[in-house]
Protein backbone atom coordinates (compact mmCIF):
# COMPACT_ATOMS: atom_id res chain seq x y z
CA UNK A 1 0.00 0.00 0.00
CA UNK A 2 2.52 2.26 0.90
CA UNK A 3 5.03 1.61 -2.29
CA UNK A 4 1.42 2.20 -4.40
CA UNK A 5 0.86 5.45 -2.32
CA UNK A 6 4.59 6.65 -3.39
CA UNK A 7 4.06 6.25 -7.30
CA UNK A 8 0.72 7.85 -7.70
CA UNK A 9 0.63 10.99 -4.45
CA UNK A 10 1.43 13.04 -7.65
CA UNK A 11 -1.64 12.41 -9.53
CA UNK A 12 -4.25 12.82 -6.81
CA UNK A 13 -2.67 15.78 -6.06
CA UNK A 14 -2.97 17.05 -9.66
CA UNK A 15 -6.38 15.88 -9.39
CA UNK A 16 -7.58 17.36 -6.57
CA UNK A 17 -6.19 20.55 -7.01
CA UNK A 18 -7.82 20.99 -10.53
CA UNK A 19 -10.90 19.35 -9.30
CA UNK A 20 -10.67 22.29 -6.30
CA UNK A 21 -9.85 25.31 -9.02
CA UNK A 22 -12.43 23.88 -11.71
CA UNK A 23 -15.37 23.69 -9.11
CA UNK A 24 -14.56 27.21 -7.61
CA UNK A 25 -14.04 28.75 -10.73
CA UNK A 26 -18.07 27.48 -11.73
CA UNK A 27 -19.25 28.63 -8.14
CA UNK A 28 -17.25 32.06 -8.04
CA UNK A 29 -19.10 32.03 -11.51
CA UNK A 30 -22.36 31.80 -9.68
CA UNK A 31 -21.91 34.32 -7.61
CA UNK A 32 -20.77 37.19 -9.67
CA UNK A 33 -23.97 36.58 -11.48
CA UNK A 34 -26.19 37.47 -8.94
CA UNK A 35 -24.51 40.77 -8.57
CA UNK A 36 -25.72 43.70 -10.53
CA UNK A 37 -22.70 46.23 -10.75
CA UNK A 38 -19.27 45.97 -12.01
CA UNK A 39 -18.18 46.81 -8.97
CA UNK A 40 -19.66 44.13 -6.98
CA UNK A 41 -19.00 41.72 -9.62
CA UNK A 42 -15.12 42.98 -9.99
CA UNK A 43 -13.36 40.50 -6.87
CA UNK A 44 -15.60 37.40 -8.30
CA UNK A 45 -13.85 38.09 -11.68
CA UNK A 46 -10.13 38.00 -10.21
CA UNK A 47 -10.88 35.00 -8.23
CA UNK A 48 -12.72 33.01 -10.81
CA UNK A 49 -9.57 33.98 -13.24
CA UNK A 50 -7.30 32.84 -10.39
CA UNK A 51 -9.01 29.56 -10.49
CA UNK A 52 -8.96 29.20 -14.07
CA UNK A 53 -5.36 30.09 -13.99
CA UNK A 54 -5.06 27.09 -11.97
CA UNK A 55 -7.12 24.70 -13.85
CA UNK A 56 -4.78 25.47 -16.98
CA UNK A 57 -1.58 25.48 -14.11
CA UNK A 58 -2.34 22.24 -12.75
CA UNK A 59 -3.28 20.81 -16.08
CA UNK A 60 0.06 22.07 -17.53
CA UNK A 61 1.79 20.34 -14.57
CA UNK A 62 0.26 17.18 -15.56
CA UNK A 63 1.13 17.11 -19.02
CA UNK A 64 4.83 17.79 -17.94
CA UNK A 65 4.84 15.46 -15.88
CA UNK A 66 3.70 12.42 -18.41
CA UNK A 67 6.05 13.53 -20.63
CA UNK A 68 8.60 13.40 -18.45
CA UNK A 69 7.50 9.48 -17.29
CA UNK A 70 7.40 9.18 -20.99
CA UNK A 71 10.84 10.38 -21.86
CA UNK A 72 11.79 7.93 -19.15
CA UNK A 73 10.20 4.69 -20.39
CA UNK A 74 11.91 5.08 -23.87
CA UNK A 75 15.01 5.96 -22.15
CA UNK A 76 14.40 2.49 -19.83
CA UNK A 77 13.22 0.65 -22.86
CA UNK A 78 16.45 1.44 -25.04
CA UNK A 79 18.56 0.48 -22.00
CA UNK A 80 16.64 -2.75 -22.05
CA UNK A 81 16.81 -3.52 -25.47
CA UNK A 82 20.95 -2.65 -25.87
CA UNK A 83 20.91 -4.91 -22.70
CA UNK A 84 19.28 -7.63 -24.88
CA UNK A 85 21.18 -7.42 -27.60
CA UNK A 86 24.51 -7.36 -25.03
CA UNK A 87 23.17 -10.33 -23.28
CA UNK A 88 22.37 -12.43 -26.84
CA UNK A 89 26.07 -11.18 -27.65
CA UNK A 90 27.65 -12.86 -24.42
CA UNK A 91 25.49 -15.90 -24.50
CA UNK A 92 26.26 -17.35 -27.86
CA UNK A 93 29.90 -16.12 -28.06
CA UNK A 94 30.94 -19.51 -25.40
CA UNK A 95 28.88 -21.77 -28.05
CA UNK A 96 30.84 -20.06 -31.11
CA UNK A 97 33.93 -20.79 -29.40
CA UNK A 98 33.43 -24.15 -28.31
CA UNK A 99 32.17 -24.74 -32.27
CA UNK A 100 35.66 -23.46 -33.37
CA UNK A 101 37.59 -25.29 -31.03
CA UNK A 102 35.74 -28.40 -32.00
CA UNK A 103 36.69 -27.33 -35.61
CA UNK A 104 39.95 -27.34 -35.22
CA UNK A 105 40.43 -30.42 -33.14
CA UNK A 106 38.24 -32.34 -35.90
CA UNK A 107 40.54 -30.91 -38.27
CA UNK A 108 43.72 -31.99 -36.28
CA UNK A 109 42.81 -35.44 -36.40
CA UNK A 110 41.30 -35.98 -39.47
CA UNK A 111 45.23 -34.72 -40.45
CA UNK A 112 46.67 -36.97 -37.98
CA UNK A 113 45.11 -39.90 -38.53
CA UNK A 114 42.69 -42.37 -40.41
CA UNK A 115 40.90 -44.02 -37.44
CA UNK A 116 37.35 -43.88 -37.91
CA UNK A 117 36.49 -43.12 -34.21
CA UNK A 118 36.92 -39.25 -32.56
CA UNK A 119 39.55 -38.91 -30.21
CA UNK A 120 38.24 -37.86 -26.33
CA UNK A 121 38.70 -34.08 -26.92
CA UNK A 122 35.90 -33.81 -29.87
CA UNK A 123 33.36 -35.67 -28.35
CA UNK A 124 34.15 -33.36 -24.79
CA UNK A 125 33.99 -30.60 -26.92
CA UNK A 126 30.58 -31.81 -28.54
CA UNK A 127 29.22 -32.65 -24.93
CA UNK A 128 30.14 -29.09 -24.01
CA UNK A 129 28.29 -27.30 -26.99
CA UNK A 130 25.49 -29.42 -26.22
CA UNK A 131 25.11 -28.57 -22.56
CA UNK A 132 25.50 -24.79 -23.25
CA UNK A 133 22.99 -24.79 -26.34
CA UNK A 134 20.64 -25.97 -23.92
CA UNK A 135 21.45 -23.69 -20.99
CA UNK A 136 21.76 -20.60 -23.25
CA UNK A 137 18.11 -21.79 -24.89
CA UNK A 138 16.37 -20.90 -21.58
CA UNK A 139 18.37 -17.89 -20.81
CA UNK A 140 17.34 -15.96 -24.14
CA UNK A 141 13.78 -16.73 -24.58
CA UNK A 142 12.33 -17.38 -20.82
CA UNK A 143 15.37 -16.89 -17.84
CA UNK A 144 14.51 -16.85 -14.39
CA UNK A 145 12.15 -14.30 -12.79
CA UNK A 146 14.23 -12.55 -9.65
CA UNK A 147 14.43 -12.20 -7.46
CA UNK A 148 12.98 -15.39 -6.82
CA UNK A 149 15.32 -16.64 -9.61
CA UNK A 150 12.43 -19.95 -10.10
CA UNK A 151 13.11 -21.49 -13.46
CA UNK A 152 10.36 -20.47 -16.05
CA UNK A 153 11.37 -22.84 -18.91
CA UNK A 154 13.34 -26.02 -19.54
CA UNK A 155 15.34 -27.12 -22.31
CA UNK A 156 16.03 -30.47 -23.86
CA UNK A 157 17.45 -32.46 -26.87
CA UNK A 158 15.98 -35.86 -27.93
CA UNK A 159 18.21 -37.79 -30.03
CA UNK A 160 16.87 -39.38 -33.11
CA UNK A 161 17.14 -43.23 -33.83
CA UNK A 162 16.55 -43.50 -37.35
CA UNK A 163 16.67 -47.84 -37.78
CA UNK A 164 13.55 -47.91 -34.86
CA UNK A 165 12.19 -44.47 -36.08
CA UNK A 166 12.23 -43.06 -32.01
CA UNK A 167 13.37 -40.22 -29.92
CA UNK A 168 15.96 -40.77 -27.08
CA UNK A 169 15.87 -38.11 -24.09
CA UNK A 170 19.52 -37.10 -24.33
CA UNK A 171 19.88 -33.87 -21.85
CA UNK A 172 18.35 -31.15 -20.23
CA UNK A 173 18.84 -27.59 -18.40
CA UNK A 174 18.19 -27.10 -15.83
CA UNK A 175 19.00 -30.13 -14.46
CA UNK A 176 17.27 -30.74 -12.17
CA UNK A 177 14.30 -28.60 -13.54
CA UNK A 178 10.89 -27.22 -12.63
CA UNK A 179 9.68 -31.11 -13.21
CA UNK A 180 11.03 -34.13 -14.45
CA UNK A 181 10.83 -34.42 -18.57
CA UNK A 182 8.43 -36.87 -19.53
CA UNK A 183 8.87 -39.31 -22.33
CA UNK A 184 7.56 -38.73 -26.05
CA UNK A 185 4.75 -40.94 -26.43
CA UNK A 186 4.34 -42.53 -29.75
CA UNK A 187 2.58 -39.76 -31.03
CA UNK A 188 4.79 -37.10 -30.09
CA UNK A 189 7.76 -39.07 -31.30
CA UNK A 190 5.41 -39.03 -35.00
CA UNK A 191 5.20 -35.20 -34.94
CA UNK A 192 8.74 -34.42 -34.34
CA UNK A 193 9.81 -36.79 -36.86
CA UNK A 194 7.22 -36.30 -39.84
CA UNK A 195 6.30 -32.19 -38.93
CA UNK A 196 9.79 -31.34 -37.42
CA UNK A 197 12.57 -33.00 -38.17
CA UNK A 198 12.15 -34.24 -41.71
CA UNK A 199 11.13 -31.22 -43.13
CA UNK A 200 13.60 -29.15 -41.50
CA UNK A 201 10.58 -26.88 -40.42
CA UNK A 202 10.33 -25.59 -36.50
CA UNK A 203 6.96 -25.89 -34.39
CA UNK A 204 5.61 -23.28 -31.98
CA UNK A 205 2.66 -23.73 -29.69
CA UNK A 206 1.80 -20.00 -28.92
CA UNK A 207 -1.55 -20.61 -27.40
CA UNK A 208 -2.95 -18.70 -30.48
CA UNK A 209 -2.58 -20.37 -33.81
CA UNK A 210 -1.27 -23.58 -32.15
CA UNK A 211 -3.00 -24.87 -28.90
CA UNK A 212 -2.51 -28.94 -28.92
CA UNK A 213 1.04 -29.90 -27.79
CA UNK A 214 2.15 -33.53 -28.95
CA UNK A 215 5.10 -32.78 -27.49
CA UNK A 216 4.30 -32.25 -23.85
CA UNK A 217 1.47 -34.69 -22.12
CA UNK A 218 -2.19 -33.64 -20.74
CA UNK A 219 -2.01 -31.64 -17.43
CA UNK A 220 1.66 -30.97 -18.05
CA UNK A 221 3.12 -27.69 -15.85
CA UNK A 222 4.25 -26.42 -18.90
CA UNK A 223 2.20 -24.11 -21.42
CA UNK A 224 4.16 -23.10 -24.33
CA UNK A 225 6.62 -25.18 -26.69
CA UNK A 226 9.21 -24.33 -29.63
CA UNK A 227 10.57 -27.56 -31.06
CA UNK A 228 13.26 -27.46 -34.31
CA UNK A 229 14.99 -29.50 -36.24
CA UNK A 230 18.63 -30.40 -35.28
CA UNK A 231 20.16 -32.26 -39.00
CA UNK A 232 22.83 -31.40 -40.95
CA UNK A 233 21.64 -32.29 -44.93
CA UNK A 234 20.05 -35.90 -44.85
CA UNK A 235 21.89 -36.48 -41.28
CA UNK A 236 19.16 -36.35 -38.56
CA UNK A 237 20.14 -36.03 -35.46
CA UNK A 238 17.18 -35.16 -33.47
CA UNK A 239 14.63 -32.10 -32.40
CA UNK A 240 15.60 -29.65 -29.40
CA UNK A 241 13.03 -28.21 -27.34
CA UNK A 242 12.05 -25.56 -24.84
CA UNK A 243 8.96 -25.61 -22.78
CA UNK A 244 7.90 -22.85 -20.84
CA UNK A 245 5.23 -22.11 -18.07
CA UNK A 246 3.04 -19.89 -19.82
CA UNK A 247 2.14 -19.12 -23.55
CA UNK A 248 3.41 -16.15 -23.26
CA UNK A 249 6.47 -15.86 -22.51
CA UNK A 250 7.61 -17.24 -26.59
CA UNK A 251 7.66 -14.65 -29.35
CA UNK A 252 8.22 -15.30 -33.15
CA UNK A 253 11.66 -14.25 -32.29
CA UNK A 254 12.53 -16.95 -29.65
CA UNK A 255 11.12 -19.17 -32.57
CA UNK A 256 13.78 -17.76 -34.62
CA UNK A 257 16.75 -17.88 -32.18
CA UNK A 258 16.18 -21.42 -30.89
CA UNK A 259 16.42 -22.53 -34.68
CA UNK A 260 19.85 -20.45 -34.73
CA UNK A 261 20.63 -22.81 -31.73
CA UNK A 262 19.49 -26.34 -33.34
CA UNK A 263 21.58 -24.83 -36.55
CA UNK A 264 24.42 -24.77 -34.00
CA UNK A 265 23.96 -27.80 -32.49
CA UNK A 266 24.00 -29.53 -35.90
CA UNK A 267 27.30 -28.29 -37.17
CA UNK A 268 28.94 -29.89 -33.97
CA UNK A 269 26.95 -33.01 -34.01
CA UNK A 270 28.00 -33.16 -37.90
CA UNK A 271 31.69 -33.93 -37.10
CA UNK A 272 31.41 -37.47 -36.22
């Protein structure tokens, strides 16, 4: 009550004030029309124009003063969004680096020598990439709320078996997370290999256009889901998701980024 008191003291003072000034103004207004000679009218003229001065005063005042709170919000709101960009910056740079490193071991060893298998270091580097592609999923499209800091969206990446046609959980951040990741039924594991993954196409339920999740079972804690395609050509590896609590909290853009991600994902995963 008393933070609510602090932000808006301003405008009931504005508003009583003009409320005071605009309701004297029509009763001094009264008045001088009962009287008959300039002379007695004369003092109800100054003080009606003293409270029409206000009126206009106190209106003025209040106009200032939203465009002040305006000036403000873009000023917040530009901080915010260089903040965003700064933050999308420093989250994919470790995931860029990692890819490079991995790059350049692959590259060593192919040079090296002519065994089929990848030496420890690339498949720690792949394990790496894949644990901060998830992690870096949840932290650009839904992080924690503080100050709380309670998770509001998990990440995960099923791998794809192509000889039985299923979808292996793999990983997933946070770990452990809001709730346990249940298994792809059947179903689910049909829609992320015949909508998703095979036609290289990403899925979003946004609570809008898309309201029936195959990915994510009845009465499930979570709301909204962006699945996309993690292959490299005709290699499929497998579909990475984020669920989050509420519709909400995905944009077209997250959509957009977590496809940059699976995109990622696949160029490490290719190096085999």
């Amino acid at each position: 009550m008393k933070a609510w008191l602090e932000r808006t003291w301003w405008h009931f003072l504005i508003f009583t004030l003009s409320a005071f000034a605009g309701t004297s103004a029509f009763v001094i207004s009264v008045l001088a029309d009962g009287k008959n000679s300039l002379e007695q009218k004369t003092p109800y003229l100054l003080w009606g124009g003293v409270a029409a001065f206000s009126v206009v005063l106190t209106t003025y005042l209040e106009h200032r003063r939203s465009e002040g709170k305006k000036g403000e919000a873009t000023r917040a709101l530009s901080q915010i969004q260089n903040q965003m960009a700064q933050l999308h910056s420093v989250a994919l740079i470790p995931i860029t680096r990692e890819l490079r490193s991995l790059c350049e071991a692959y590259a060593t060893n192919a040079s090296t020598t002519s065994s089929a298998s990848l030496p420890p270091q690339v498949t720690a580097r792949q394990d790496r990439i894949l644990d901060k592609t998830l992690e870096v999923a949840v932290l650009l499209t839904a992080p924690p709320l503080p100050p709380s800091g309670n998770q509001r969206a998990r990440s995960c990446f099923w791998k794809y078996e192509e000889a039985t046609q299923e979808f292996k959980f793999k990983k997933m951040f946070p770990t452990p997370g809001r709730a346990p990741r249940e298994p792809i039924n059947p179903t689910g594991a049909s829609h992320l290999e015949s909508e998703i993954l095979k036609v290289d196409s990403p899925y979003w339920i946004d609570g809008i256009q898309e309201t029936t999740s195959y990915v994510l079972p009845k009465n499930s804690a979570y709301e909204g889901v962006i699945a996309v395609p993690v292959r490299a050509g005709t290699q499929l590896f497998g579909v990475l998701t984020v669920d989050s609590v509420e519709y909400r909290d995905f944009t077209r853009h997250h959509v957009d980024l977590v496809n940059s991600l699976g995109n990622l994902l696949a160029c490490s995963l290719a190096l085999k």
